[in-house]
Protein backbone atom coordinates (compact mmCIF):
# COMPACT_ATOMS: atom_id res chain seq x y z
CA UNK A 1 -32.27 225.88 -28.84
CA UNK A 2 -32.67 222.81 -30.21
CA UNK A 3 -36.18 222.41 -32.17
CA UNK A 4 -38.12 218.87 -31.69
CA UNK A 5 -39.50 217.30 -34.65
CA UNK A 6 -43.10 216.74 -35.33
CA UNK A 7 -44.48 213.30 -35.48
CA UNK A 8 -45.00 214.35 -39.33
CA UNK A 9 -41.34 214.88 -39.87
CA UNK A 10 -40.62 211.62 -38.04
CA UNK A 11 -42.71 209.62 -40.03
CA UNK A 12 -41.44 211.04 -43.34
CA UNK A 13 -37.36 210.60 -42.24
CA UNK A 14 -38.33 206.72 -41.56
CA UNK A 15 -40.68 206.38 -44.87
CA UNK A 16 -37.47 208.04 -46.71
CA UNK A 17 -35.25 205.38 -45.64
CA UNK A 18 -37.18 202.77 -46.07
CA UNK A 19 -37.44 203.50 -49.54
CA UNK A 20 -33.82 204.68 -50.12
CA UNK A 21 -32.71 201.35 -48.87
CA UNK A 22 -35.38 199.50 -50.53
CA UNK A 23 -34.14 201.08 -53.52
CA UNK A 24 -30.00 200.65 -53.40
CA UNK A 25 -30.97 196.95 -52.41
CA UNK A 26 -32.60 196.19 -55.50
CA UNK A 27 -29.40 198.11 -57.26
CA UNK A 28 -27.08 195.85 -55.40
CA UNK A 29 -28.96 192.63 -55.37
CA UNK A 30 -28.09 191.17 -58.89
CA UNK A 31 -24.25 192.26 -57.96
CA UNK A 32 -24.34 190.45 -54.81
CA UNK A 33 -25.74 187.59 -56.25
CA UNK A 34 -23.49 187.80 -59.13
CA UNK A 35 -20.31 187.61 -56.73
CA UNK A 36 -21.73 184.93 -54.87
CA UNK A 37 -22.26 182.70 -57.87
CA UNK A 38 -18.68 183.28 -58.98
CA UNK A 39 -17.36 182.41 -55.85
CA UNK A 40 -19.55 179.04 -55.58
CA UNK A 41 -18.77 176.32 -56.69
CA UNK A 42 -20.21 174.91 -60.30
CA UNK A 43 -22.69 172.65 -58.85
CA UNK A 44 -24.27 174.67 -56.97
CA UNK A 45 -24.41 177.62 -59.44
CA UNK A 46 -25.99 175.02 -61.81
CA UNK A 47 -28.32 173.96 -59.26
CA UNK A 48 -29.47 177.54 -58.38
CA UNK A 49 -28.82 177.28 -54.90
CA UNK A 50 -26.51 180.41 -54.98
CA UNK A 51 -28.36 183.55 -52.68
CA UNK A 52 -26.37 186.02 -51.83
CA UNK A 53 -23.93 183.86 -50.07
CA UNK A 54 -21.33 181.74 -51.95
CA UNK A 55 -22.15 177.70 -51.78
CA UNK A 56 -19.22 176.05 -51.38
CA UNK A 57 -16.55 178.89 -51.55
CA UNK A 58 -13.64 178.84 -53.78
CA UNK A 59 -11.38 180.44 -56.58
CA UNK A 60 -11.49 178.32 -59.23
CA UNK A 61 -13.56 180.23 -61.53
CA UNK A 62 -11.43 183.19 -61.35
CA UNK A 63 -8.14 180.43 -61.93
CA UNK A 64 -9.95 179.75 -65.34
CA UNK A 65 -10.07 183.32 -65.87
CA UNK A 66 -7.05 183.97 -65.47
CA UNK A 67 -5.67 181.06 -67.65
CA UNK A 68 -8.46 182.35 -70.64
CA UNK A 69 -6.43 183.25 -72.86
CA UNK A 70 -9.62 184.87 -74.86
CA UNK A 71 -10.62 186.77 -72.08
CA UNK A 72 -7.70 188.24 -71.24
CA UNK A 73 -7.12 189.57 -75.12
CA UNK A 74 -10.75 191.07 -75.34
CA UNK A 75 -9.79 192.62 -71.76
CA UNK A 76 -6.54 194.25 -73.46
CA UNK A 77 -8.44 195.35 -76.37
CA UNK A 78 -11.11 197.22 -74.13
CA UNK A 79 -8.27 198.80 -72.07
CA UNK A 80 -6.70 199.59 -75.59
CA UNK A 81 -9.63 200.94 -76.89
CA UNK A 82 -10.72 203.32 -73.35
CA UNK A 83 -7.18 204.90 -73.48
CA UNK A 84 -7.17 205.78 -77.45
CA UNK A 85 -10.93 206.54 -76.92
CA UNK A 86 -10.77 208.78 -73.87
CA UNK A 87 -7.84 210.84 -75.59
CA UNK A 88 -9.33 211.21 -78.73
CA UNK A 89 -12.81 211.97 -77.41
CA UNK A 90 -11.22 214.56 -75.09
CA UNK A 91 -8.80 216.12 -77.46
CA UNK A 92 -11.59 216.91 -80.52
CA UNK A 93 -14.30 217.31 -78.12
CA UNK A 94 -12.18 220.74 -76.55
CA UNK A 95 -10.91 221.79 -80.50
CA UNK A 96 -14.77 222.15 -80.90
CA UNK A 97 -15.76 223.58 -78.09
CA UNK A 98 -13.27 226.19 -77.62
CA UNK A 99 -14.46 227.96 -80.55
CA UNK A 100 -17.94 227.56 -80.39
CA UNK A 101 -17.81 229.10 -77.05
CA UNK A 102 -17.27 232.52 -78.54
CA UNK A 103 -19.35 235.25 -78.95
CA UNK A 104 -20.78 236.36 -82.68
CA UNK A 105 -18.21 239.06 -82.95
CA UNK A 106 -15.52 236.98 -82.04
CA UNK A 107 -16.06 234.06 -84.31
CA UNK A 108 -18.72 234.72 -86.66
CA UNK A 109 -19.43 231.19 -88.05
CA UNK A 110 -20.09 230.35 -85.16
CA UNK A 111 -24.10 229.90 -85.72
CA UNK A 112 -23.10 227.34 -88.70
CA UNK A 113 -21.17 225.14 -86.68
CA UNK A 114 -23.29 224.88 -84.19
CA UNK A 115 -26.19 223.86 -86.25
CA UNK A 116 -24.28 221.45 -87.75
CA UNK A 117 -23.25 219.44 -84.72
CA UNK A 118 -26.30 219.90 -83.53
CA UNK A 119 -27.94 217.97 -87.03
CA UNK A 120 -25.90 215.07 -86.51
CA UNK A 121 -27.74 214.65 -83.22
CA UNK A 122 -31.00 214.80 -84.69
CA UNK A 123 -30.26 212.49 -87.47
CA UNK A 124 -28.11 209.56 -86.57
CA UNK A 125 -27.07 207.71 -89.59
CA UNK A 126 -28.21 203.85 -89.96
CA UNK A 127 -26.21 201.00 -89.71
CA UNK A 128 -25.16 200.04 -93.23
CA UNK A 129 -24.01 203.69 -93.82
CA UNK A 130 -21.89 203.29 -91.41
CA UNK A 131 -20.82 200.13 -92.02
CA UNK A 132 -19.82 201.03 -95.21
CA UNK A 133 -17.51 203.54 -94.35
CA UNK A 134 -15.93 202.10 -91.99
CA UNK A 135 -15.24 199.12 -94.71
CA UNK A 136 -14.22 201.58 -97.29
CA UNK A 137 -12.01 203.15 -95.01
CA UNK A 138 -10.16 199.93 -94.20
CA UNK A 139 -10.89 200.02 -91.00
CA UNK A 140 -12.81 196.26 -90.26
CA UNK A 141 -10.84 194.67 -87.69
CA UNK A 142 -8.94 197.16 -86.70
CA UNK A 143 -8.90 199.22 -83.02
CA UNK A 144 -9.47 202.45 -84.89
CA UNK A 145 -13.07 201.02 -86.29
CA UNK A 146 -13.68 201.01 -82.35
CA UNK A 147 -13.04 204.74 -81.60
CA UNK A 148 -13.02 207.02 -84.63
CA UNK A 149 -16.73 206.58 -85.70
CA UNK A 150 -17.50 208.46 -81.95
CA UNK A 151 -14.71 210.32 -81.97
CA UNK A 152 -17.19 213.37 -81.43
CA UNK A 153 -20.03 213.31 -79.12
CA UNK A 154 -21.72 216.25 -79.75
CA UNK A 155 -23.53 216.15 -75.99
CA UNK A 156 -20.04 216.44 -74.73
CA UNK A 157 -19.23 219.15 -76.91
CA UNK A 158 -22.66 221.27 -75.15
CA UNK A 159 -21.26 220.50 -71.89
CA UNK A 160 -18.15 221.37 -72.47
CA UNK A 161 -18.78 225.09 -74.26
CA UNK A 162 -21.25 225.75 -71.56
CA UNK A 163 -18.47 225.43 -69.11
CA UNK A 164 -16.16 227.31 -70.77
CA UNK A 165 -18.67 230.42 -71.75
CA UNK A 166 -18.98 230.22 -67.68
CA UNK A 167 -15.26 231.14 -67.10
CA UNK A 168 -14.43 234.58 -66.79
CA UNK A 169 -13.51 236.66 -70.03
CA UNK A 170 -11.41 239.08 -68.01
CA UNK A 171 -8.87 236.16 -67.74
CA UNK A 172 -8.84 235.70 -71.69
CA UNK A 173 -8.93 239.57 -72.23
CA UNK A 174 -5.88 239.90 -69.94
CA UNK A 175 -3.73 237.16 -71.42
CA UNK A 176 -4.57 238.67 -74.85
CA UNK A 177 -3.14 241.72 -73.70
CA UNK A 178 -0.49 240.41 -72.77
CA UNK A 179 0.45 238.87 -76.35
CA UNK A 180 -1.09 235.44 -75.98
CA UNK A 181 -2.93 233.52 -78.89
CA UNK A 182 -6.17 231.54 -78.82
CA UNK A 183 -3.39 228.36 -78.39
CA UNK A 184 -1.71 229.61 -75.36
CA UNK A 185 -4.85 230.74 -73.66
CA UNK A 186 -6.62 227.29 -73.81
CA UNK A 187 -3.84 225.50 -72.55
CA UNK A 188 -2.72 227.30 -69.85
CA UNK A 189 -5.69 229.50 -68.81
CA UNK A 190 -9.02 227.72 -69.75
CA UNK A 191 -7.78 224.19 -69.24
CA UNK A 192 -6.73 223.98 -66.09
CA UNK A 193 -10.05 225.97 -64.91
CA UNK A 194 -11.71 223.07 -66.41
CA UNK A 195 -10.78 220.50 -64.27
CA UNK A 196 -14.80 219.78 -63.54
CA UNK A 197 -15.53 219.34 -67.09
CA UNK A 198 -12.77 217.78 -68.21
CA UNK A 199 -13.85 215.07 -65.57
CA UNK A 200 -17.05 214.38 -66.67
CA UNK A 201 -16.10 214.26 -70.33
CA UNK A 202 -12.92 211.86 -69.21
CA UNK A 203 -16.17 209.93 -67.41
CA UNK A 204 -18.56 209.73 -69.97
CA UNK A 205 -15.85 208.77 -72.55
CA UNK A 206 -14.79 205.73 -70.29
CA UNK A 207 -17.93 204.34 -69.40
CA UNK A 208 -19.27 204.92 -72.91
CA UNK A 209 -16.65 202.78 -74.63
CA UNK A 210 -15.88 200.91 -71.98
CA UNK A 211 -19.32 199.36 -72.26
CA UNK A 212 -19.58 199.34 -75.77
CA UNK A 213 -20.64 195.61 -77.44
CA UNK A 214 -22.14 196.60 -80.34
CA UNK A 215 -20.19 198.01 -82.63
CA UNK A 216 -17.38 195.36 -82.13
CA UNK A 217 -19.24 192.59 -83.28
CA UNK A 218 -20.27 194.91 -86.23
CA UNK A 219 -16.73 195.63 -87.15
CA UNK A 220 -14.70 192.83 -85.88
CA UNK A 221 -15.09 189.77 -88.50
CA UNK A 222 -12.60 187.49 -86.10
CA UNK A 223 -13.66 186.98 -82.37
CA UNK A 224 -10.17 187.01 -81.70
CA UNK A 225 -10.43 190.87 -81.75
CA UNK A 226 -13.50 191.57 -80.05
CA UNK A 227 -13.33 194.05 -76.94
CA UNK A 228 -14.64 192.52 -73.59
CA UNK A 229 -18.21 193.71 -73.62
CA UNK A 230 -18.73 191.90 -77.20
CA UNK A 231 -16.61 188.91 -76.02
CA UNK A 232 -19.21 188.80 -72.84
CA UNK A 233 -22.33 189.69 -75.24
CA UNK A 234 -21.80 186.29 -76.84
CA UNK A 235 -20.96 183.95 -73.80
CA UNK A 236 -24.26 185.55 -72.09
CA UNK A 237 -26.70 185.36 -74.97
CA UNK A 238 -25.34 181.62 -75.97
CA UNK A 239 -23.97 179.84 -72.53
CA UNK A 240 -22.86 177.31 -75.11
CA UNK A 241 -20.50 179.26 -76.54
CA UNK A 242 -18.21 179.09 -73.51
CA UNK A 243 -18.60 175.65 -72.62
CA UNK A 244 -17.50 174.60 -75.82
CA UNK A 245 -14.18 177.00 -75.30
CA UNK A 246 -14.15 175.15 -71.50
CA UNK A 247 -13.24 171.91 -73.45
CA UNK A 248 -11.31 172.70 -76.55
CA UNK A 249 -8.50 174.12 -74.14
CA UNK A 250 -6.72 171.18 -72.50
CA UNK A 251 -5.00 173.41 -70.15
CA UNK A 252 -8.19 174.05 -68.50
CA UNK A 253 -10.19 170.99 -69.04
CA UNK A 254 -8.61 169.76 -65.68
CA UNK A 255 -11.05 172.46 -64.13
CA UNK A 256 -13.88 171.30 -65.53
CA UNK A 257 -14.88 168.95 -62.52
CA UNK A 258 -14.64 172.68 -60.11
CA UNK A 259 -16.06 175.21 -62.20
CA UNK A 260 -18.92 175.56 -64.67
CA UNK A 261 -20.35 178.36 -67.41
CA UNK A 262 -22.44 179.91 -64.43
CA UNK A 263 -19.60 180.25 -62.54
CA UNK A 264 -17.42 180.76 -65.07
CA UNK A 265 -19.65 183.85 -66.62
CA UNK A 266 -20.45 185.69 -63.44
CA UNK A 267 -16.70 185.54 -62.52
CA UNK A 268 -16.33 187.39 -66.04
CA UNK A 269 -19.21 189.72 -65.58
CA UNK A 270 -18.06 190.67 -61.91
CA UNK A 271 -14.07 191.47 -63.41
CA UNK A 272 -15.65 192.97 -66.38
CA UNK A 273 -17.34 196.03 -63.81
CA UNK A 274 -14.24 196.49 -61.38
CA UNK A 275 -12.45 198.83 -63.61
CA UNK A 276 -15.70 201.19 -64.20
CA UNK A 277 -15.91 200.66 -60.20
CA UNK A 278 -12.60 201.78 -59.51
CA UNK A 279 -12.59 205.08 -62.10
CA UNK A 280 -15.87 206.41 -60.90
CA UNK A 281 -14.73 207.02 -57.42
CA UNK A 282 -11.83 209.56 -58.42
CA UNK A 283 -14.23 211.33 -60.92
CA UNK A 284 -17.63 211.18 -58.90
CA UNK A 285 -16.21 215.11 -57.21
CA UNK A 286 -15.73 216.56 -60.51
CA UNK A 287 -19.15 214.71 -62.27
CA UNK A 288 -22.32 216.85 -61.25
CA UNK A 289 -19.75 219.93 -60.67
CA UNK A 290 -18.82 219.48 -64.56
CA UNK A 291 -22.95 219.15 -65.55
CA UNK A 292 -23.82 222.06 -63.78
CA UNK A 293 -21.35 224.73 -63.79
CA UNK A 294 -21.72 226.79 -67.01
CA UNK A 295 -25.45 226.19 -67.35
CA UNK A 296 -26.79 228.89 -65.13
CA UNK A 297 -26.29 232.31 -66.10
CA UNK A 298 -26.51 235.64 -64.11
């Protein structure tokens, strides 16, 4: 038997939506209106008359794009710097955790370790520290000054160990049994349990470096090798910046009279997102599955 609502529950289903879609409106809105400007035309991005709806439609922004030869190099570099970054991130991040996941009587310094991670969370070193050894270390304009200096984020670490103290020891116990080391047991038992966390660690990583700006125009002394979100920093904060790269390239000059920086930018901006946009829907399963699993105990 089906039960009616109340006039109560009505009201609060309707007052719910309202605000949900209230609320992924204003989400979307400055994406919507970012697409539409990249698809107008340069006029009428400079004039503001770009809604939501493109103003004289067309591809020419995204033609300069694609003929940017800057753009497309920071884009590399970002893609360069994600793949090295996600590995690397991954790989330490599960060395540490492994371990740390033990019990006392199993690995003893355990306590140590722990506290130690969990200091470097507490107290982040400054800026010129870090500069300076990422100088010393001859790392300035180099990929590597992109993705060693995070090479281990601790919160990932907690997640991680908190998923793995979650799997079932019987599984270990057994394969030690059986003559397997603490090697063979995280790569073919504990691993491929860890699908979840591995996931949201693999997400994290991504997005994290991925949207990174800072730190390349710390460590990069030549725009030439500045990852996309730095490369994008400096065309946002000075719009000059890029029209003065629209005319020192005479292969795009001819475009000049179709496109403009507004245009130009939010075409950039709109690229810049689709490969965070296309990631997150393979890993969105595995994401509040990773968080969760591990931290509840019986």
């Amino acid at each position: 038997m089906k039960i009616k609502d109340t006039p109560a529950v009505i009201v609060f289903r309707i007052f719910n939506a309202i605000i949900l879609f209230t609320t992924a409106f204003l989400c979307l809105a400055p994406f919507l209106n970012l697409l539409a400007v990249s698809f107008s035309s340069g006029s009428a991005a400079a004039a503001g008359q770009v809604g939501f709806i493109p103003v004289d439609f067309n591809l020419e922004a995204y033609r300069w794009v694609a003929q940017h030869d800057r753009f497309i190099r920071s884009f590399i570099i970002s893609v360069i710097r994600v793949v090295l970054g996600v590995i690397i991130n991954l790989t330490v991040v599960v060395l540490c955790a492994y371990p740390l996941s033990k019990t006392k009587e199993e690995f003893k310094q355990r306590g140590v370790y722990a506290w130690y991670f969990i200091i470097t969370m507490l107290f982040v070193p400054s800026l010129i520290p870090s500069f300076m050894v990422v100088m010393n270390l001859g790392l300035l304009d180099t990929i590597w000054a992109l993705v060693l200096p995070g090479a281990l984020p601790v919160f990932s670490v907690i997640v991680m160990l908190n998923f793995f103290r979650g799997l079932p020891k019987e599984l270990e116990e057994s394969a030690s049994i059986d003559g397997a080391g603490h090697l063979t047991i995280l790569l073919q038992i504990v691993l491929p349990l860890s699908k979840p966390s591995i996931a949201t660690i693999v997400l994290f990583s991504a997005v994290g470096h991925w949207n990174a700006w800072f730190d390349g125009i710390i460590y990069m002394n030549r725009v030439e090798n500045y990852p996309l979100q730095s490369y994008l920093q400096t065309i946002v904060v000075n719009p000059q910046t890029l029209l003065r790269e629209m005319q020192n390239d005479p292969a795009l000059i001819a475009m000049l009279r179709l496109v403009s920086n507004h245009t130009v930018r939010a075409a950039q901006l709109f690229i810049a997102t689709i490969p965070i946009l296309a990631l997150y829907p393979f890993l969105q399963k595995y994401f509040i599955t990773g968080l969760v699993l591990g931290s509840v105990k019986e």
